[in-house]
N, C-alpha and C. Protein backbone atom coordinates (compact mmCIF):
# COMPACT_ATOMS: atom_id res chain seq x y z
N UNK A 1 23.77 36.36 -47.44
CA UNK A 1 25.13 36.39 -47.94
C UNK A 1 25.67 34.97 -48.02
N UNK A 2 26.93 34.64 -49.37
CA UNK A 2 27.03 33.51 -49.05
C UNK A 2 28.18 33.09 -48.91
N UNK A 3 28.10 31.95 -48.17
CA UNK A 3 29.64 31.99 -47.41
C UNK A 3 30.88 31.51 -48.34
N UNK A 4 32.19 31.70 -47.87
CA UNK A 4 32.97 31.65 -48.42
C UNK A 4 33.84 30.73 -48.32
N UNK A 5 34.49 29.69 -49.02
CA UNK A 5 35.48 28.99 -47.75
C UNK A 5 36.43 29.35 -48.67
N UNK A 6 37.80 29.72 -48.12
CA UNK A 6 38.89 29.52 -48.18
C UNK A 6 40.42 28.59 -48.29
N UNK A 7 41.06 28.07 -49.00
CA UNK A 7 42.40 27.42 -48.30
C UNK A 7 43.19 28.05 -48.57
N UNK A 8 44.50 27.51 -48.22
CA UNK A 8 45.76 27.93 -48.21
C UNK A 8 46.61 27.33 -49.14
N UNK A 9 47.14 27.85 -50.42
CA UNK A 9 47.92 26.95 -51.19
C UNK A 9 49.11 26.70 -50.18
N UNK A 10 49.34 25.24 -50.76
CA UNK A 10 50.84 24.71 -50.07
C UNK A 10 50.83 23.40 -49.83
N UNK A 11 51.38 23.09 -49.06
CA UNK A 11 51.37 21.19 -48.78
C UNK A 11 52.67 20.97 -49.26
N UNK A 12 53.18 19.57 -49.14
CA UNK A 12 54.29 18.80 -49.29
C UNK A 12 55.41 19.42 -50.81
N UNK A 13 54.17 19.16 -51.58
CA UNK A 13 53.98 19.35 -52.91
C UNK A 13 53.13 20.37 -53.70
N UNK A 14 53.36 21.82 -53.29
CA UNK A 14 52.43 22.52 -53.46
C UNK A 14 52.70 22.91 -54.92
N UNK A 15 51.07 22.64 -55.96
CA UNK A 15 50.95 23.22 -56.91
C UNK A 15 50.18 24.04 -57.72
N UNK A 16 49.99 24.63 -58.75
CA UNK A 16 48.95 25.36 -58.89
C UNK A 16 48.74 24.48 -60.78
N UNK A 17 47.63 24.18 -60.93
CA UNK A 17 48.26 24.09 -62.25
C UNK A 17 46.76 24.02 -63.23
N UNK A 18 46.28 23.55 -64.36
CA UNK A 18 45.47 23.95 -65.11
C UNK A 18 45.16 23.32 -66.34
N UNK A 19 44.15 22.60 -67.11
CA UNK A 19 44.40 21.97 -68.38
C UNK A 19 42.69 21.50 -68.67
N UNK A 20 42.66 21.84 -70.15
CA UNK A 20 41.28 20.84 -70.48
C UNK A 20 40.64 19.69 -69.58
N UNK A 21 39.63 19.48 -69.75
CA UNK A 21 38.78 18.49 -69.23
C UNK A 21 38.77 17.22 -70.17
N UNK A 22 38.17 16.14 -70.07
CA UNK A 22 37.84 14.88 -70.75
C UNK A 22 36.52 15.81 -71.59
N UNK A 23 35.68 16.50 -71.23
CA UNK A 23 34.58 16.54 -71.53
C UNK A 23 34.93 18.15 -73.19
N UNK A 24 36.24 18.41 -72.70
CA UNK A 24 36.84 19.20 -73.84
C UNK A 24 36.47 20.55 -74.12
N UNK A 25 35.02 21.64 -73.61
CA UNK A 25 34.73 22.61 -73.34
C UNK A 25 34.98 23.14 -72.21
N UNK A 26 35.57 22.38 -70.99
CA UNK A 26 35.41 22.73 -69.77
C UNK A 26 36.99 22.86 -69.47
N UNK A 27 37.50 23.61 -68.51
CA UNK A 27 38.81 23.71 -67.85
C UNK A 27 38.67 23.20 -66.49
N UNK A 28 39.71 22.45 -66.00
CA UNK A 28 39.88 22.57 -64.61
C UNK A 28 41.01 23.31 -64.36
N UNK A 29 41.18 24.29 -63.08
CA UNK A 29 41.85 24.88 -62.63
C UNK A 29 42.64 23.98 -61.33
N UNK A 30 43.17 23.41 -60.65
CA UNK A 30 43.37 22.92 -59.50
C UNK A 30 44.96 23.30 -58.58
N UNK A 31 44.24 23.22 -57.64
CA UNK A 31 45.44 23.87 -56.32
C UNK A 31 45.87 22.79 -55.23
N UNK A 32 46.82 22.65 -54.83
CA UNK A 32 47.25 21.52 -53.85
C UNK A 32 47.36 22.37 -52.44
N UNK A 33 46.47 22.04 -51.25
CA UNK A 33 46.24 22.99 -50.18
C UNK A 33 46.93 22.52 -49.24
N UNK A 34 46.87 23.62 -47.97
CA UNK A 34 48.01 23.08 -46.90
C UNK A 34 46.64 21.73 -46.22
N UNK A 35 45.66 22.36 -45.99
CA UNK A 35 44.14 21.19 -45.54
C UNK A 35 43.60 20.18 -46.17
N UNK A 36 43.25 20.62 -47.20
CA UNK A 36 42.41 19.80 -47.70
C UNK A 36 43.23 19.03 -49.18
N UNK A 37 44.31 19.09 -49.18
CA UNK A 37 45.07 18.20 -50.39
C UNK A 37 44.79 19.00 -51.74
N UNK A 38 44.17 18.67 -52.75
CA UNK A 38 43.95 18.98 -53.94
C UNK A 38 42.47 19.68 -54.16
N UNK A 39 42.27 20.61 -54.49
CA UNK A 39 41.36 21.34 -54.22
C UNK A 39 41.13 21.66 -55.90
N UNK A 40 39.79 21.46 -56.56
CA UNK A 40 39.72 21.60 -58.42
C UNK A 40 38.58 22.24 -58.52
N UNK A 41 38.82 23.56 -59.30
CA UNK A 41 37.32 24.29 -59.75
C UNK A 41 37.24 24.09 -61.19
N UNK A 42 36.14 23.66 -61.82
CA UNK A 42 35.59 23.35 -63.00
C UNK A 42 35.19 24.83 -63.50
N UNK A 43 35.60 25.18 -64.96
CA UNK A 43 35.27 26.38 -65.55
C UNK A 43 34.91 26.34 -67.11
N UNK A 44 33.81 26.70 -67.81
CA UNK A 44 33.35 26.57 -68.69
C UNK A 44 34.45 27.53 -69.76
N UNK A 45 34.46 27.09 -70.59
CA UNK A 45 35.43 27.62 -71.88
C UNK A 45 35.34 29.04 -71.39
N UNK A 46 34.38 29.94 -71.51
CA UNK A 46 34.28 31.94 -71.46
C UNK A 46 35.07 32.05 -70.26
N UNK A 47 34.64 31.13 -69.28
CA UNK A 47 35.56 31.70 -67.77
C UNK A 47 36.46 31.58 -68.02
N UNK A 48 37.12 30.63 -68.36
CA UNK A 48 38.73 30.11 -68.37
C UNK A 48 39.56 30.99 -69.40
N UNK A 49 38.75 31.75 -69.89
CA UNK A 49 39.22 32.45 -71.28
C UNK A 49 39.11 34.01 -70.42
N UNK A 50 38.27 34.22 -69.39
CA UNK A 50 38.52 35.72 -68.94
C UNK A 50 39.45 35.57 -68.23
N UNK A 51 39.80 34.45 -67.17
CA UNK A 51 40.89 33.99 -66.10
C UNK A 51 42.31 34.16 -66.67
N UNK A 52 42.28 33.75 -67.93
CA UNK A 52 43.80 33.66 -68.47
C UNK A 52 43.93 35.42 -69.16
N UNK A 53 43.04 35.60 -69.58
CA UNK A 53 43.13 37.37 -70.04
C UNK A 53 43.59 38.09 -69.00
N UNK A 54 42.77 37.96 -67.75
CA UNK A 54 43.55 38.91 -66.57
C UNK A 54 44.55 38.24 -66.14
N UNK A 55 44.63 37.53 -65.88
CA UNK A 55 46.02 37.09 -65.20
C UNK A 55 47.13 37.40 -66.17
N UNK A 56 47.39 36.98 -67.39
CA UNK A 56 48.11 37.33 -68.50
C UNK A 56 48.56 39.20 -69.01
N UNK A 57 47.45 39.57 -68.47
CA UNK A 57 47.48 41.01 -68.77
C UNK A 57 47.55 41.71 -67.27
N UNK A 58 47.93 41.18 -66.92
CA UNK A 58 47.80 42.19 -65.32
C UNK A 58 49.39 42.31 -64.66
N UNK A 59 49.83 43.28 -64.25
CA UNK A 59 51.37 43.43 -63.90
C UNK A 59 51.59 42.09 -62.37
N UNK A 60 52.60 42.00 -62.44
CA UNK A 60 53.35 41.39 -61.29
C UNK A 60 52.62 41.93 -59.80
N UNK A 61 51.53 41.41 -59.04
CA UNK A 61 51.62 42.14 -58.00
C UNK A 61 52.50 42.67 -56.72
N UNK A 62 52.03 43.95 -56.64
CA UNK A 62 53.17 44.47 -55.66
C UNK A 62 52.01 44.34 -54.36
N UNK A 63 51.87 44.29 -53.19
CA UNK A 63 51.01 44.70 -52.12
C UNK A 63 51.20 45.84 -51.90
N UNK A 64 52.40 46.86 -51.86
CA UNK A 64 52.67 48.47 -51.91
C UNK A 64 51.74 49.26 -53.05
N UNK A 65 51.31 48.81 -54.28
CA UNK A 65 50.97 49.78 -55.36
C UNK A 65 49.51 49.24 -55.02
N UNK A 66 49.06 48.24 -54.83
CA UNK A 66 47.93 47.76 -55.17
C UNK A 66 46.37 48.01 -53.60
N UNK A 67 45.16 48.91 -54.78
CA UNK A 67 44.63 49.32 -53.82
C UNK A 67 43.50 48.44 -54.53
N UNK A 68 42.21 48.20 -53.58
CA UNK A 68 40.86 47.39 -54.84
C UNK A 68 40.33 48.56 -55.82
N UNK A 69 40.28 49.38 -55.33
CA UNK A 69 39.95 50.38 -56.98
C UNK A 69 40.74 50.65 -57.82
N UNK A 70 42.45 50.69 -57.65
CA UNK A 70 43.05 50.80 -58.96
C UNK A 70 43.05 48.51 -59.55
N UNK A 71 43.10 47.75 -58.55
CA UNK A 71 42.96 47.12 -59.05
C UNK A 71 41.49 46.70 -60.02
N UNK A 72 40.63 47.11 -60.04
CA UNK A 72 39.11 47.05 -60.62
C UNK A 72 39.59 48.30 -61.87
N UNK A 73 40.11 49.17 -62.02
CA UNK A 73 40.37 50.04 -62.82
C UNK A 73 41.17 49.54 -63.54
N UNK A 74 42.64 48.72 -63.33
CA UNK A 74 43.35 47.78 -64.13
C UNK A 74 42.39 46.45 -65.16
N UNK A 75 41.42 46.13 -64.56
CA UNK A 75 41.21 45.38 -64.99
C UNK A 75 39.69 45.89 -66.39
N UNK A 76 39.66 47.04 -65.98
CA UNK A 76 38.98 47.68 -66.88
C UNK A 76 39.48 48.08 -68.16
N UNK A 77 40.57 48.47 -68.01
CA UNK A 77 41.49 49.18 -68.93
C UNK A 77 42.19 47.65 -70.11
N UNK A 78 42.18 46.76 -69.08
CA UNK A 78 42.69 45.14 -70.07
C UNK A 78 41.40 44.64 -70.58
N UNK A 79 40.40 44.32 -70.26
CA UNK A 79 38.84 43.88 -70.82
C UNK A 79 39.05 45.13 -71.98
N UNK A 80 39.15 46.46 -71.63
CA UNK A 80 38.48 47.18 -73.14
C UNK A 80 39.59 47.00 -74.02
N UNK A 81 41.04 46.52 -73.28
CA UNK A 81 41.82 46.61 -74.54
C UNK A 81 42.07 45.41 -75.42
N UNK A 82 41.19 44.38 -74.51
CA UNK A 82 41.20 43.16 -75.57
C UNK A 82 39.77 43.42 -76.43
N UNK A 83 39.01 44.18 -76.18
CA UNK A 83 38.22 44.17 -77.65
C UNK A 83 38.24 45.74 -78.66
N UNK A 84 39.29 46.21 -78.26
CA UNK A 84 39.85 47.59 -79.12
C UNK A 84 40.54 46.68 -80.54
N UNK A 85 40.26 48.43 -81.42
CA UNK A 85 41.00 48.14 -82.73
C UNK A 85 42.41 48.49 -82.73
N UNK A 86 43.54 48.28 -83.25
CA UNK A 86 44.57 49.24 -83.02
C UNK A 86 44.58 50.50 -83.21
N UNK A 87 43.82 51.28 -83.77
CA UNK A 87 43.84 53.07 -83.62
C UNK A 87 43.32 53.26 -82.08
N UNK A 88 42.36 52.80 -81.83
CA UNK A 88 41.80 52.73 -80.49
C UNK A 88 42.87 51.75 -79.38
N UNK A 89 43.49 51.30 -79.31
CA UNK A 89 44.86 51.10 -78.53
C UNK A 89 46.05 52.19 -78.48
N UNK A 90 46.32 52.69 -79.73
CA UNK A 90 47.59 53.99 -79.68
C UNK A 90 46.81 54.98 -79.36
N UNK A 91 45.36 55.44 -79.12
CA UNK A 91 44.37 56.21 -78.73
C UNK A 91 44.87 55.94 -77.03
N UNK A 92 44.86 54.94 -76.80
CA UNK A 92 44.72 54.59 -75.21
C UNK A 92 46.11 54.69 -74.73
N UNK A 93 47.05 54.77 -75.46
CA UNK A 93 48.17 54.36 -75.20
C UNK A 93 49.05 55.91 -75.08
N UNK A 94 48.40 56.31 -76.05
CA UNK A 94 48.99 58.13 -75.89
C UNK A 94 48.26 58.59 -74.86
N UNK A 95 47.27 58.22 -74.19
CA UNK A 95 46.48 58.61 -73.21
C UNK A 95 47.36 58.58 -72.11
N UNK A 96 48.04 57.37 -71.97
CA UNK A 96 48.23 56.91 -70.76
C UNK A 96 49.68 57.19 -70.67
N UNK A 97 50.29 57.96 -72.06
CA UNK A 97 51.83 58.46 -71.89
C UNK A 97 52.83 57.57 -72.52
N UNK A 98 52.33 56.86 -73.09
CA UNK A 98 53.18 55.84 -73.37
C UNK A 98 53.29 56.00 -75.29
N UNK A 99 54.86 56.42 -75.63
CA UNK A 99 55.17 56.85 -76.58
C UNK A 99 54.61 55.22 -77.78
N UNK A 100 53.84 55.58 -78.67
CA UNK A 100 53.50 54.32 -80.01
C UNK A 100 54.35 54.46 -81.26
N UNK A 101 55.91 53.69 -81.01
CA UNK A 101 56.95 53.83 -82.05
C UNK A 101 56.54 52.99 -83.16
């Protein structure tokens, strides 16, 4: 198994923030930690492009609503609906109760 490390966003100046690389396919993501200062994960164009899909498409978290299988089920339901047609969206959408005016 492999290990994990963790930080803690925060510090003086705590930020979260995100932008192209010099190298122009690549994203950095970077976090300002309460430990270790500035903390930057490098992400190839597809990642940075699924990262912003879920996050963008995913509700406000609550810790009350949110269990790991409806969250894995949320995120199922946003992946198929970014490569649906629109009949197949008001398909999903009457499914799920939600009137398509």
């Amino acid at each position: 198994m492999r290990e994990v490390t963790q930080y803690q966003a925060g510090g003086p100046h705590p930020a979260v923030s995100y932008g192209p690389t010099d190298e122009g396919d690549e994203w950095l993501l970077a976090v300002t930690t309460e430990s270790e200062g500035r903390v930057e994960i490098v992400l190839d164009e597809v990642m940075m492009y699924d990262l912003w899909t879920e996050v963008r498409n995913v509700p406000w978290p609550s810790a009350a609503h949110h269990t790991e299988e409806r969250g894995r089920l949320v995120r199922q339901v946003v992946h198929a609906a970014n490569g649906a047609d629109e009949a197949m969206l008001r398909d999903a959408l009457r499914a799920l109760g939600v009137r398509d005016d």
